[in-house]
N, C-alpha and C. Protein backbone atom coordinates (compact mmCIF):
# COMPACT_ATOMS: atom_id res chain seq x y z
N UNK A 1 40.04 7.92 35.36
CA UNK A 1 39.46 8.65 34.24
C UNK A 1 38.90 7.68 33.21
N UNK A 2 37.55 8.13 32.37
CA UNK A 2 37.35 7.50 31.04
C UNK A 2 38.34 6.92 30.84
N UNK A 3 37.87 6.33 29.23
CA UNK A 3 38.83 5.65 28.30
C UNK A 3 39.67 6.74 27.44
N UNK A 4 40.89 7.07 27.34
CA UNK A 4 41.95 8.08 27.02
C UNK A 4 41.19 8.33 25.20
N UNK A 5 40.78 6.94 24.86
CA UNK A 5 40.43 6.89 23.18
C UNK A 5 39.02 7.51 23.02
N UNK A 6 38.84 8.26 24.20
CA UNK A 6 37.02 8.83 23.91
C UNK A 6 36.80 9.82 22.70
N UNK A 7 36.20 9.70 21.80
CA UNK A 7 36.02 10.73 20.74
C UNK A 7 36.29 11.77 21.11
N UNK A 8 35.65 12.36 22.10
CA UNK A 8 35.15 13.54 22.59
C UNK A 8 36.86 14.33 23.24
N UNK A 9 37.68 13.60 23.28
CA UNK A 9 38.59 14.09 23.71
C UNK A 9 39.50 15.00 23.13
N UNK A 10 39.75 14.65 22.02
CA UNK A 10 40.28 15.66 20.84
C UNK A 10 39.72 16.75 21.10
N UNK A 11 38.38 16.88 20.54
CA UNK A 11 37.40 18.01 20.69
C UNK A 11 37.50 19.06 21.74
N UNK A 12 37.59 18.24 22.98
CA UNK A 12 37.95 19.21 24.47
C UNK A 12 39.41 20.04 24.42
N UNK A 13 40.26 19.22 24.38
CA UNK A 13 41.46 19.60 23.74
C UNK A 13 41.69 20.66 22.93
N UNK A 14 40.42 21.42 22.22
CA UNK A 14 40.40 22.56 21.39
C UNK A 14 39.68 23.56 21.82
N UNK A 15 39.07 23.01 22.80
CA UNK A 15 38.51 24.48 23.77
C UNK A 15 39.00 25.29 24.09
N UNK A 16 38.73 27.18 24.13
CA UNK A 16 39.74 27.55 24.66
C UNK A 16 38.42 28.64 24.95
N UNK A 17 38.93 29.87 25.29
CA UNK A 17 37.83 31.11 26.02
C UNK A 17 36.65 31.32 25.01
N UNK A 18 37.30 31.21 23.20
CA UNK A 18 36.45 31.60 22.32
C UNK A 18 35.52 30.87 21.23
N UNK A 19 35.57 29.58 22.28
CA UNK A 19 34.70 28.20 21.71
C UNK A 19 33.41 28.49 21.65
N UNK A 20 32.68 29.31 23.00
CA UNK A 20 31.40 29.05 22.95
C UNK A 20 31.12 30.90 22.85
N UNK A 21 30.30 31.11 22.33
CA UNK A 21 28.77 29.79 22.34
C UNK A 21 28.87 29.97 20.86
N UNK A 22 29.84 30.44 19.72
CA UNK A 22 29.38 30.05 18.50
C UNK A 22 30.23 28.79 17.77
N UNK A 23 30.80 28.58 18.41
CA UNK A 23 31.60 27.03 17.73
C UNK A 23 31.48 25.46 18.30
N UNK A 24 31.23 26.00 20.44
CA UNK A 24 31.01 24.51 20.83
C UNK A 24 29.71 24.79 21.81
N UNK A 25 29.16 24.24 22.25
CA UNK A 25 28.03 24.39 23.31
C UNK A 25 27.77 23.39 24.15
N UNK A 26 28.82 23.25 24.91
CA UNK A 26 28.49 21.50 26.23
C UNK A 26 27.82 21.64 27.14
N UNK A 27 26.74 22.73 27.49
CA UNK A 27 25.97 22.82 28.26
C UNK A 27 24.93 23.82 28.31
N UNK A 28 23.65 23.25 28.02
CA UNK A 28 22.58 23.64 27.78
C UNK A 28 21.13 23.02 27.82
N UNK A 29 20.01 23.61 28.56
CA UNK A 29 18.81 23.10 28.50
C UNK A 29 17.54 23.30 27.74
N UNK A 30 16.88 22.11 27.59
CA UNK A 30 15.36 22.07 26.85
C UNK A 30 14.37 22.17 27.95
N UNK A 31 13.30 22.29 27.41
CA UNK A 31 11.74 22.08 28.07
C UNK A 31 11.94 20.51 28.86
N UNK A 32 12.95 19.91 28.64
CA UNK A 32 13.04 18.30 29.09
C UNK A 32 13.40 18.47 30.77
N UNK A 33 13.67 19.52 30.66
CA UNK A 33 13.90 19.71 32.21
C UNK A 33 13.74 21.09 32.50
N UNK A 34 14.60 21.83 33.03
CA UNK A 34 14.10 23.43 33.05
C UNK A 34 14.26 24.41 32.40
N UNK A 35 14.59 24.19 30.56
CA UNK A 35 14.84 25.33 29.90
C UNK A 35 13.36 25.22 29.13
N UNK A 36 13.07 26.36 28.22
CA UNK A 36 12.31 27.10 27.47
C UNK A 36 12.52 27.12 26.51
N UNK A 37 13.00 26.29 25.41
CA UNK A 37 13.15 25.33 24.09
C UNK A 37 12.67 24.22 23.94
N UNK A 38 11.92 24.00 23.37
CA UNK A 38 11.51 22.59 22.64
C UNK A 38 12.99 22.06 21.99
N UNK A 39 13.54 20.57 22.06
CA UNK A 39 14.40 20.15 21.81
C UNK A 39 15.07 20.19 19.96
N UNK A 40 13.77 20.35 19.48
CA UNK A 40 14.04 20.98 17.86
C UNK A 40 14.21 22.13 17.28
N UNK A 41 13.81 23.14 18.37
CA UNK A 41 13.91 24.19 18.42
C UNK A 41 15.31 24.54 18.69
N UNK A 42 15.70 24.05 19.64
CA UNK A 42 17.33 24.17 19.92
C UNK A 42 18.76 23.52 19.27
N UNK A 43 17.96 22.52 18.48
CA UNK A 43 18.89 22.01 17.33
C UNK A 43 18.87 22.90 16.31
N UNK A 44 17.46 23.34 16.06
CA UNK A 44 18.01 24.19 14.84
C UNK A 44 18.82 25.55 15.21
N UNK A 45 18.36 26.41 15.87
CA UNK A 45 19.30 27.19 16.01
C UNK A 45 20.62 26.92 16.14
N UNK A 46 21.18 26.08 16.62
CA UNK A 46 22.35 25.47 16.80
C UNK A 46 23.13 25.69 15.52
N UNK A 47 22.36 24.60 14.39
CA UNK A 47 22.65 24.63 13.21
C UNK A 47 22.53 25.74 12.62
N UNK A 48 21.85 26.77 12.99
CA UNK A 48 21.44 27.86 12.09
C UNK A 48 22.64 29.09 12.35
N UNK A 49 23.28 28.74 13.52
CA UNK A 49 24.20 29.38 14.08
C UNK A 49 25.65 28.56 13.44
N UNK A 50 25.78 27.48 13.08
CA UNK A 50 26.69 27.45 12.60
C UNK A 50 28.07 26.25 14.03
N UNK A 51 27.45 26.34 14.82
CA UNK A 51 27.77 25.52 15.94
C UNK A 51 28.34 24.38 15.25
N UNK A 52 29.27 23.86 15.64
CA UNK A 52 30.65 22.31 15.13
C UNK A 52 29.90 21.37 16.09
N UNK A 53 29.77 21.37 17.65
CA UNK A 53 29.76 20.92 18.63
C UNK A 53 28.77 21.20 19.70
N UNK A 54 27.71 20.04 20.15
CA UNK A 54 26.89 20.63 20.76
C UNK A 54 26.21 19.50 21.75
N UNK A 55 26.26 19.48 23.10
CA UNK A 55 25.67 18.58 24.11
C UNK A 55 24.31 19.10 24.53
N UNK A 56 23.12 18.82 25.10
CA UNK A 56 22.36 18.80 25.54
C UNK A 56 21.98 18.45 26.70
N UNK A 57 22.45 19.04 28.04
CA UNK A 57 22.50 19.02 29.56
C UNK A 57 21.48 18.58 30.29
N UNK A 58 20.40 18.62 30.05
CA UNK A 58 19.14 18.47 30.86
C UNK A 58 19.20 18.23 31.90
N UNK A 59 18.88 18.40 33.35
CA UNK A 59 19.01 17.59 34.52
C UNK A 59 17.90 16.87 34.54
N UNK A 60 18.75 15.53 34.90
CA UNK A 60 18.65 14.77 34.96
C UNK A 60 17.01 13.74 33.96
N UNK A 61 17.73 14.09 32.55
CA UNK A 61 16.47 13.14 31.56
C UNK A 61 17.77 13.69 29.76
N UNK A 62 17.49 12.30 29.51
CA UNK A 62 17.92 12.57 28.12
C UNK A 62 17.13 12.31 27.27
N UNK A 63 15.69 13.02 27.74
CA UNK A 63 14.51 12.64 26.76
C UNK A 63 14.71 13.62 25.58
N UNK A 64 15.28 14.58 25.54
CA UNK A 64 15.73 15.84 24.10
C UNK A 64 16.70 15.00 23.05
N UNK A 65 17.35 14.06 23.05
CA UNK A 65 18.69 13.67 22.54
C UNK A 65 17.98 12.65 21.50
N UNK A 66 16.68 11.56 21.13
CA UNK A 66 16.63 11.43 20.26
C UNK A 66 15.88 12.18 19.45
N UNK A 67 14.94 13.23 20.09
CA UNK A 67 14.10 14.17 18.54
C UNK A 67 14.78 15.15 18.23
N UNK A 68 16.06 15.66 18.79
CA UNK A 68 17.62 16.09 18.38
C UNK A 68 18.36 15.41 17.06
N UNK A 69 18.77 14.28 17.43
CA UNK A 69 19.16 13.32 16.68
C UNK A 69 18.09 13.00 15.14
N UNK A 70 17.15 12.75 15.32
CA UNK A 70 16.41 12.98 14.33
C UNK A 70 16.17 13.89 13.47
N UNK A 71 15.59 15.39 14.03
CA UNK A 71 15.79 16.47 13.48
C UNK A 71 17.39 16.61 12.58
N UNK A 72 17.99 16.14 13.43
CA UNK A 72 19.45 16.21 12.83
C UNK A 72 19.57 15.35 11.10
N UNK A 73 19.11 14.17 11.44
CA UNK A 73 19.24 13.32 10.11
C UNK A 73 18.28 13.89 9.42
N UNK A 74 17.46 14.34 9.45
CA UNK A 74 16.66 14.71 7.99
C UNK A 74 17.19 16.04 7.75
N UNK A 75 17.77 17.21 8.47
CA UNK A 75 18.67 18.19 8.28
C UNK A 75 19.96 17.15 6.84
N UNK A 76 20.39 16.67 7.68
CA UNK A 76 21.66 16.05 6.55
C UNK A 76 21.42 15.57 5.79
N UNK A 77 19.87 14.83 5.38
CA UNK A 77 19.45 14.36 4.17
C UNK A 77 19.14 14.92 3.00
N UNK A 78 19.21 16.41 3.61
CA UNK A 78 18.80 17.54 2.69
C UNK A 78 20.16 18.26 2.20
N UNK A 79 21.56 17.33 2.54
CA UNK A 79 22.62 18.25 2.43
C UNK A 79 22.73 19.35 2.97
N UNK A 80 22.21 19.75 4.29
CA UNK A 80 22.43 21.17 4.81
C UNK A 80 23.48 20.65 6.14
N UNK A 81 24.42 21.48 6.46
CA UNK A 81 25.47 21.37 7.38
C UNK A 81 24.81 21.73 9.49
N UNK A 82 25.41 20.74 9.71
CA UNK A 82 24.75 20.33 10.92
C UNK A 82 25.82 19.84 11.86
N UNK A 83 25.79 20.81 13.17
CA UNK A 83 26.85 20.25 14.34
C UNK A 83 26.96 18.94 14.82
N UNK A 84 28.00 18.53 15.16
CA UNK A 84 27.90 17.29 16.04
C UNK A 84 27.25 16.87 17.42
N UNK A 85 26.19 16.30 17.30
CA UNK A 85 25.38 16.23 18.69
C UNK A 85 25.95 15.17 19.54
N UNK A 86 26.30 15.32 20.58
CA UNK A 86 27.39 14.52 21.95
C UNK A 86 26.17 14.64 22.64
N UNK A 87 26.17 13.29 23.72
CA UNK A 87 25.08 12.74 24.38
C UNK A 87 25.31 14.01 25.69
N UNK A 88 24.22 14.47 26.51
CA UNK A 88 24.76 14.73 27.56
C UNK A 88 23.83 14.72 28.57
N UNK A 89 23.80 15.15 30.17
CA UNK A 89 23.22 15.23 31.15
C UNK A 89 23.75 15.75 32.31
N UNK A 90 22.74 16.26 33.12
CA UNK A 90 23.47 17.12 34.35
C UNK A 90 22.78 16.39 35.16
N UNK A 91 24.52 16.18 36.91
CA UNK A 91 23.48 15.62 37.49
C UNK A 91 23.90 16.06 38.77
N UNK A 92 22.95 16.39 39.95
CA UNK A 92 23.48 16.78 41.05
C UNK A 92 23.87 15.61 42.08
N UNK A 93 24.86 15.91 42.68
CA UNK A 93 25.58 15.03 43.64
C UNK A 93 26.63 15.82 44.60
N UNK A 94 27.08 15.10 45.56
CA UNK A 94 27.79 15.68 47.12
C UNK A 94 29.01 15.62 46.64
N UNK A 95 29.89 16.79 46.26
CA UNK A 95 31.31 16.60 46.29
C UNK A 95 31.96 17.49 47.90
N UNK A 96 32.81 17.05 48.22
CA UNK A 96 33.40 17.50 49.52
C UNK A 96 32.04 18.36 50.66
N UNK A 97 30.71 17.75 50.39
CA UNK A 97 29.79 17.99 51.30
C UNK A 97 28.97 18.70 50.85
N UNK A 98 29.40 19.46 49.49
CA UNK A 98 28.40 20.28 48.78
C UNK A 98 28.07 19.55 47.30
N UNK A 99 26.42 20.11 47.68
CA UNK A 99 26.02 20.07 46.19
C UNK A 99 26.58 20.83 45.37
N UNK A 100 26.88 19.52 44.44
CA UNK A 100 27.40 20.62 42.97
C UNK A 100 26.89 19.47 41.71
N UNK A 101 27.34 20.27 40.43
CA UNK A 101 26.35 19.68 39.55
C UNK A 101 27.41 19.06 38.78
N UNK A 102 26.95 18.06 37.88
CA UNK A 102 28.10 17.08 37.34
C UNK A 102 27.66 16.81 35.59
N UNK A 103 28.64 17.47 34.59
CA UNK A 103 27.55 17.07 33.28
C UNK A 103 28.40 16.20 33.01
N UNK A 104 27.56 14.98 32.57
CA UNK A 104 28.01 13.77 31.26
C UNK A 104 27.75 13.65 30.38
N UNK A 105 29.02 13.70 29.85
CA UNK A 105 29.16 14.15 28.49
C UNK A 105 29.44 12.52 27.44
N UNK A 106 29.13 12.38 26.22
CA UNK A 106 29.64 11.62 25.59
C UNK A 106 29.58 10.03 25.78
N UNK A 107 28.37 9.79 26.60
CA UNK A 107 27.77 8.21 26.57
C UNK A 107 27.01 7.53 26.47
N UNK A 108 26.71 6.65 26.21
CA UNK A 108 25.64 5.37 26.27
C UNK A 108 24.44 5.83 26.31
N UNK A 109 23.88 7.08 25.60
CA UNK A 109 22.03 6.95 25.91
C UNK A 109 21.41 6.03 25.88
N UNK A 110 21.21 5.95 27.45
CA UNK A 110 20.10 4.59 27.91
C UNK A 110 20.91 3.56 28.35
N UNK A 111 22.11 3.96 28.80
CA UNK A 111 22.86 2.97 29.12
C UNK A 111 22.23 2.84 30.79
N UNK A 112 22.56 1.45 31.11
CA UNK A 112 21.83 1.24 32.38
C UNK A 112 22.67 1.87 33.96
N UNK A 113 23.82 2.02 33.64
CA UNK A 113 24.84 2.29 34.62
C UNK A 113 23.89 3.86 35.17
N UNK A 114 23.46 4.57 34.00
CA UNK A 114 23.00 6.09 34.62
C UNK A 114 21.06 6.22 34.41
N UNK A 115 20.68 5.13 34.40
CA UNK A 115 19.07 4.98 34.66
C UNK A 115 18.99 5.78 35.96
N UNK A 116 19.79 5.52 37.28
CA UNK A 116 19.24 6.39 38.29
C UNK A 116 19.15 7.87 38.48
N UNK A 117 20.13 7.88 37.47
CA UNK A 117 20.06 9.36 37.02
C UNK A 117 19.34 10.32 36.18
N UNK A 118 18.61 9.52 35.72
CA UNK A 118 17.68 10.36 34.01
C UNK A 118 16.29 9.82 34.97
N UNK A 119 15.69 10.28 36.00
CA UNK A 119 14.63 10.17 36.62
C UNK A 119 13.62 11.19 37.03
N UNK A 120 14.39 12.23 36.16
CA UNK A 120 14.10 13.80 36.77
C UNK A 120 14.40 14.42 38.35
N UNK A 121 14.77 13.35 38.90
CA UNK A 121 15.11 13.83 40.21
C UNK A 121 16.66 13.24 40.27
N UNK A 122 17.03 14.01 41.51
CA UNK A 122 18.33 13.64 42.66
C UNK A 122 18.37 12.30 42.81
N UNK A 123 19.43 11.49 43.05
CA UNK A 123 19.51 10.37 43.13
C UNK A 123 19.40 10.50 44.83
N UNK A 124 19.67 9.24 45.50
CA UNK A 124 19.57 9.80 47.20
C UNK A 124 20.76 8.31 47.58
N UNK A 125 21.16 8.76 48.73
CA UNK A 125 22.08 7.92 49.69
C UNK A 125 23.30 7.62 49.02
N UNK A 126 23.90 6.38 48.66
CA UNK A 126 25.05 6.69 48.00
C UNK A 126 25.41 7.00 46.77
N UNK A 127 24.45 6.52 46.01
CA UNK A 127 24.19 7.07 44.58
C UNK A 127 24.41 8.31 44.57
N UNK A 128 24.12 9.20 45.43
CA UNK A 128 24.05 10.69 45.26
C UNK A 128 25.60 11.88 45.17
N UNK A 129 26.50 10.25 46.06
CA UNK A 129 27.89 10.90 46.05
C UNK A 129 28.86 11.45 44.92
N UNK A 130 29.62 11.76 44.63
CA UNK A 130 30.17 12.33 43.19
C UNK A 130 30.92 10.93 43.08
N UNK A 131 31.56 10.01 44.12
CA UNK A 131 32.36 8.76 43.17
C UNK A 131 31.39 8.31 42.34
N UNK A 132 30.39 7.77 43.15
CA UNK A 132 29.12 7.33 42.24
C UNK A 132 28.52 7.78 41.17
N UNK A 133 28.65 8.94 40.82
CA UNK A 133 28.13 9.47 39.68
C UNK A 133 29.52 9.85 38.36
N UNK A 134 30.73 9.40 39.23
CA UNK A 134 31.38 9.40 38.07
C UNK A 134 31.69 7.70 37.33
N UNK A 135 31.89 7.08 38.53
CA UNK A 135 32.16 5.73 38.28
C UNK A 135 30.79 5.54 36.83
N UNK A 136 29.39 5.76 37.64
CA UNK A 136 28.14 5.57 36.49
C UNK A 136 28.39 6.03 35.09
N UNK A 137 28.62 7.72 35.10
CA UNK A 137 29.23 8.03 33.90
C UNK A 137 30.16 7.07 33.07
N UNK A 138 31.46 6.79 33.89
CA UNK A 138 32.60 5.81 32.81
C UNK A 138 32.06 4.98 32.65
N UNK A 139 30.99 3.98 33.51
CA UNK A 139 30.79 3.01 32.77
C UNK A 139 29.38 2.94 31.54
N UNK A 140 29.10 4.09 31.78
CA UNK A 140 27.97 4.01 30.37
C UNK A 140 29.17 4.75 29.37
N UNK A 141 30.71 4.94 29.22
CA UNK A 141 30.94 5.57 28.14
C UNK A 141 31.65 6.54 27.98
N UNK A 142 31.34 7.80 29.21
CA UNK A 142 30.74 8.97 29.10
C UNK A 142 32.21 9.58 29.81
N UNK A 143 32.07 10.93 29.96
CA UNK A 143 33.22 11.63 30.31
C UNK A 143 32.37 12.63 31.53
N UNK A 144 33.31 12.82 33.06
CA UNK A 144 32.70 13.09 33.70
C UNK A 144 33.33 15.01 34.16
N UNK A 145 32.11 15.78 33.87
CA UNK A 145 32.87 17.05 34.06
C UNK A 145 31.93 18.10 35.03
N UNK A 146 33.14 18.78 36.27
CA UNK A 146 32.51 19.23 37.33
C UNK A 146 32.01 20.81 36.62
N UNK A 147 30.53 20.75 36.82
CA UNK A 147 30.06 22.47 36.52
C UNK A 147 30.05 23.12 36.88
N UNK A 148 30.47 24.32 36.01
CA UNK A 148 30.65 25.74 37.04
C UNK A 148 31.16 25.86 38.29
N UNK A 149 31.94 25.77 38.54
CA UNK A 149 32.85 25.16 39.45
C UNK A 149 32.57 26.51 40.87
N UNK A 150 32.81 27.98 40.01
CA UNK A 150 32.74 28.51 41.01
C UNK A 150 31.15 29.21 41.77
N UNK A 151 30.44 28.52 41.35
CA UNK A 151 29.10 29.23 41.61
C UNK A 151 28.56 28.30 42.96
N UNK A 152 29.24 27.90 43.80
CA UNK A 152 28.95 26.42 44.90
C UNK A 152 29.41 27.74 45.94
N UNK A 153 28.92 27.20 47.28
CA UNK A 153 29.30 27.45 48.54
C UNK A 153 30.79 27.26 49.06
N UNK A 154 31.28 25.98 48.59
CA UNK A 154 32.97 25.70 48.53
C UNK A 154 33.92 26.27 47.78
N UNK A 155 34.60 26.54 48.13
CA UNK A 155 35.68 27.02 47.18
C UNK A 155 36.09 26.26 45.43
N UNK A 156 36.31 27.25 44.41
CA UNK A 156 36.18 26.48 43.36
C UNK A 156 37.41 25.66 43.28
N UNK A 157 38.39 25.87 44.33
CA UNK A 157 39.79 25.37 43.79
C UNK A 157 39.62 23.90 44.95
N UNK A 158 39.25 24.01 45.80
CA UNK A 158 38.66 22.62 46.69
C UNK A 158 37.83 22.08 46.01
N UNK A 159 37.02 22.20 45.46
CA UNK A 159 36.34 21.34 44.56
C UNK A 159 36.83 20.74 43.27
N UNK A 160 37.58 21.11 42.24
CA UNK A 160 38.24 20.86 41.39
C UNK A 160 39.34 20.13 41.78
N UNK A 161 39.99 20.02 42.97
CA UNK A 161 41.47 19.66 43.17
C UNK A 161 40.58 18.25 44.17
N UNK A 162 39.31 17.98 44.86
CA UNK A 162 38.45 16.77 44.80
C UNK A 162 38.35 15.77 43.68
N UNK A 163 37.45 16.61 42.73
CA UNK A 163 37.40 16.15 41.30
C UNK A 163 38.62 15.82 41.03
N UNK A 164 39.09 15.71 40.46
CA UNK A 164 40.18 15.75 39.88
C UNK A 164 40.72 14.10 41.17
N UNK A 165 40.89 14.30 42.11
CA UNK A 165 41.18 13.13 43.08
C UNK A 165 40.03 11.75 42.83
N UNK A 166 39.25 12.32 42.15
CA UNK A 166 37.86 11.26 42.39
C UNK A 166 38.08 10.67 40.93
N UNK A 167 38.81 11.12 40.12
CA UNK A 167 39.04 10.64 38.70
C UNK A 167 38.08 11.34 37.58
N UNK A 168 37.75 12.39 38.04
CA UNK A 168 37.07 13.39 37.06
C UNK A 168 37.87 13.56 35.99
N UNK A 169 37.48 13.58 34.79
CA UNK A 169 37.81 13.87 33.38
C UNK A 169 38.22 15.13 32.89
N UNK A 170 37.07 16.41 33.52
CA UNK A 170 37.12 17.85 33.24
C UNK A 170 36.22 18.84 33.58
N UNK A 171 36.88 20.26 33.78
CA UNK A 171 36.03 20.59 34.56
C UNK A 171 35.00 22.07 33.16
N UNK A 172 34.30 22.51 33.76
CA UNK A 172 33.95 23.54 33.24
C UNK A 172 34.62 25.21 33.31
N UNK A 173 35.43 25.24 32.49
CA UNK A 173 36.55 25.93 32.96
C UNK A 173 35.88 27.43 32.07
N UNK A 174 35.09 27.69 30.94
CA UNK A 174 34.99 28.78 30.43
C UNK A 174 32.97 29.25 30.95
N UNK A 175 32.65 29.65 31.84
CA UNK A 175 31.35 29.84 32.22
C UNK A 175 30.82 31.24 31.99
N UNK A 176 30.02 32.22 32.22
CA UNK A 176 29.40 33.55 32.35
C UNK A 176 29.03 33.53 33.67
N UNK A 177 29.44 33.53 35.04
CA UNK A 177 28.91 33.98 35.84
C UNK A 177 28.11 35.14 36.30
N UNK A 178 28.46 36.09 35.80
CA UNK A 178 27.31 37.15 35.75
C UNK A 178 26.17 37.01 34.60
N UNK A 179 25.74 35.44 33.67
CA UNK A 179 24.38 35.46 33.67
C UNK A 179 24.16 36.46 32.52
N UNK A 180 25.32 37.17 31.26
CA UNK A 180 25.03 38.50 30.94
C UNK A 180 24.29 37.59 29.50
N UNK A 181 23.26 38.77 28.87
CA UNK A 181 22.53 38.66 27.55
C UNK A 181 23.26 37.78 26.67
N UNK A 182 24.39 38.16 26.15
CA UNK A 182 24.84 38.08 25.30
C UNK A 182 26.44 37.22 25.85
N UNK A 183 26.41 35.82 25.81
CA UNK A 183 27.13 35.09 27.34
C UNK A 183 28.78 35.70 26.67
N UNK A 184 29.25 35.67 27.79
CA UNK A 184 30.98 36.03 27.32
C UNK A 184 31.54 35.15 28.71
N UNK A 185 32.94 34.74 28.74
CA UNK A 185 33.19 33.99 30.32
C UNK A 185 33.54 35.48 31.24
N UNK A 186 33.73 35.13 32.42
CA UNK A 186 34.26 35.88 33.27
C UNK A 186 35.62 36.03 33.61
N UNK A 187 35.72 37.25 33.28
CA UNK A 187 37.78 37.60 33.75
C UNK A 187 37.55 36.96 34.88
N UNK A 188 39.12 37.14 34.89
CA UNK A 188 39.80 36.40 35.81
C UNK A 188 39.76 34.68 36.37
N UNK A 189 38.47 34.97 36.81
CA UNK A 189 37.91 33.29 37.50
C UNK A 189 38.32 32.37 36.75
N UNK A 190 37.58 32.81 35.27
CA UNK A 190 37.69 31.59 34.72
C UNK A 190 39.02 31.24 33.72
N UNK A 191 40.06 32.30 34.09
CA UNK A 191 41.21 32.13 33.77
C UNK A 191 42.09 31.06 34.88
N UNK A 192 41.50 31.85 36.12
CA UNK A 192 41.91 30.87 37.24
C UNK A 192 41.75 29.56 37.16
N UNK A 193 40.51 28.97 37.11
CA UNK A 193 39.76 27.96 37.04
C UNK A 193 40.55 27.02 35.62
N UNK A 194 41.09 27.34 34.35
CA UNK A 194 41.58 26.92 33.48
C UNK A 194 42.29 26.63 33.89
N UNK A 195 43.33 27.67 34.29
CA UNK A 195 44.64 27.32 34.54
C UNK A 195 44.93 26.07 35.62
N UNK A 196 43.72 25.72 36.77
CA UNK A 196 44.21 24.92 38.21
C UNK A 196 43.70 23.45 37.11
N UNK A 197 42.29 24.06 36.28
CA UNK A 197 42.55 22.52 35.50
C UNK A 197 43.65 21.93 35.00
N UNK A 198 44.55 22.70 34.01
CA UNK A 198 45.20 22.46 33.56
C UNK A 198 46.57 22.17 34.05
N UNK A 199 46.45 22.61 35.11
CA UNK A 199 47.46 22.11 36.33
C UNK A 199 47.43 20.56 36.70
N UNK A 200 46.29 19.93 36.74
CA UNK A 200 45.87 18.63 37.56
C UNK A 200 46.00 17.91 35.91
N UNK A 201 45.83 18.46 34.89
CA UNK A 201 45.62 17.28 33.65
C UNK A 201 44.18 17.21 33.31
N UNK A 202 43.32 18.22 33.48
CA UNK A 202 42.25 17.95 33.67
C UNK A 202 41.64 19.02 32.28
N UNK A 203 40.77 18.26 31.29
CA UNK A 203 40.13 18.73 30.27
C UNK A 203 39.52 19.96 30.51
N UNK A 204 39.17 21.10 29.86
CA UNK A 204 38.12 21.85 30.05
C UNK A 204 36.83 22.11 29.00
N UNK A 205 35.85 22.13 29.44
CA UNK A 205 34.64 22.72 28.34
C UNK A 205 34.19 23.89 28.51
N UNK A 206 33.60 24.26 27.59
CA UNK A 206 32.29 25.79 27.99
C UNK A 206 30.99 25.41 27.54
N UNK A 207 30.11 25.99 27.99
CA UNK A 207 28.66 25.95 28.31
C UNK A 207 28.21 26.98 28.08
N UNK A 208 27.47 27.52 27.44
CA UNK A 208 26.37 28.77 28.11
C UNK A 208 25.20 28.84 29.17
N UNK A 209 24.96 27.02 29.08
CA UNK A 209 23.71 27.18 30.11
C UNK A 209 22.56 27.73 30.11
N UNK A 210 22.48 27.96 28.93
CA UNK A 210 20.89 28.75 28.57
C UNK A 210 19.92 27.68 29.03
N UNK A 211 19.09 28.42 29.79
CA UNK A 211 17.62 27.90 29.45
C UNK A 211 16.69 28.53 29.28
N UNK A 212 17.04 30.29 28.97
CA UNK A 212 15.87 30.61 27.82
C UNK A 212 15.26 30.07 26.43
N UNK A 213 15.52 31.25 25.34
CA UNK A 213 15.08 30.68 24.30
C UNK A 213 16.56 31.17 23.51
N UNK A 214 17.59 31.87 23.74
CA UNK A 214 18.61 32.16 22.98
C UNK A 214 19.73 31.43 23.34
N UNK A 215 20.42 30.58 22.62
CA UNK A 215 21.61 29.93 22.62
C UNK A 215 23.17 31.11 22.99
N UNK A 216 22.71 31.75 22.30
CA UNK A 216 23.73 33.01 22.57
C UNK A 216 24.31 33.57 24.42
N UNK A 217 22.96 33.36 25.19
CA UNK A 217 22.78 33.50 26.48
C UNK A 217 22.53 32.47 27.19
N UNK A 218 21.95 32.76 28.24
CA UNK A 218 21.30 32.01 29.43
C UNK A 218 19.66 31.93 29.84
């Protein structure tokens, strides 16, 4: 696993079903990859919503994270209250034979360890494996967490109980699988899914995953 002293760890630690989407948001996309927000567009709402906590997912490009960051400082220069922006990225890779998606959270923008990753595409051959993409993550920084665990072809509890073997950090334990307007998580699953994290020692986040234009949804 990361370094135990990661900022970001506290923070996870306070997640629970009723974090997102108006208090934390660890997963979500811009126009930088396949959502339908301009990256300032989605900061402000963020802020306008009142959001503590907020990553920016993109697969695979963290080109949203400095006109984020910016937008952000002249927000605070004006004394107006503004979430905490955490580095992030989604990236696909082979865990137990299936694709599944991997967000990193909390490192090194532009660190060189995950250049193969912010290319807009799939990495290929061994790069593409999940050790590899977590090992990359720790060493730019970053904290490595398996997404949506149950929306894969494999079982969500074989995949997590992988993770978790591969030195994964945390998984995405509060999701909307049914995709609804207005995101809420899903009974049961993602009670399940908490609980097997929290079984292994393993952090959880929530996401909404939007890549419309509403933070609220998808």
């Amino acid at each position: 696993m990361a370094d135990v002293s990661h900022p970001l760890r506290e923070i996870l630690l306070g997640v629970s079903s009723e974090s997102c989407p108006n208090t934390m948001n660890f997963h979500c996309h811009t126009i930088c990859s396949d959502g339908s927000l301009e990256p300032e567009l989605l900061i402000a709402q963020a802020s306008e919503r009142g959001l503590q906590h907020i990553a920016v997912t993109d697969h695979h490009s963290t080109q949203a994270h400095h006109p984020m960051k910016e937008w952000l400082a002249r927000r605070g220069d004006q004394g107006l209250p503004v979430p905490r922006l955490w580095s992030g990225l989604e990236i696909s890779c082979l865990l137990k034979g299936c694709l599944v998606h991997v967000l990193a959270l909390g490192f090194e923008v532009g660190h060189r360890a995950l250049h193969i990753y912010c290319q807009n595409n799939s990495a290929t051959g061994g790069s593409l494996q999940a050790k590899a993409v977590k090992e990359a993550i720790h060493e730019a920084g970053g904290l490595a967490v398996l997404a949506h665990p149950a929306r894969y072809r494999v079982r969500h509890t074989l995949l997590i109980e992988a993770a978790a073997e591969l030195g994964f950090d945390a998984g995405e334990a509060w999701y909307d699988y049914d995709f609804q307007t207005n995101w809420h998580p899903t009974p049961f699953i993602c009670e399940e899914i908490d609980h097997q994290l929290q079984g292994l020692g393993l952090m959880r986040t929530c996401g909404t995953d939007t890549h419309g234009f509403d933070l609220s949804g998808r």
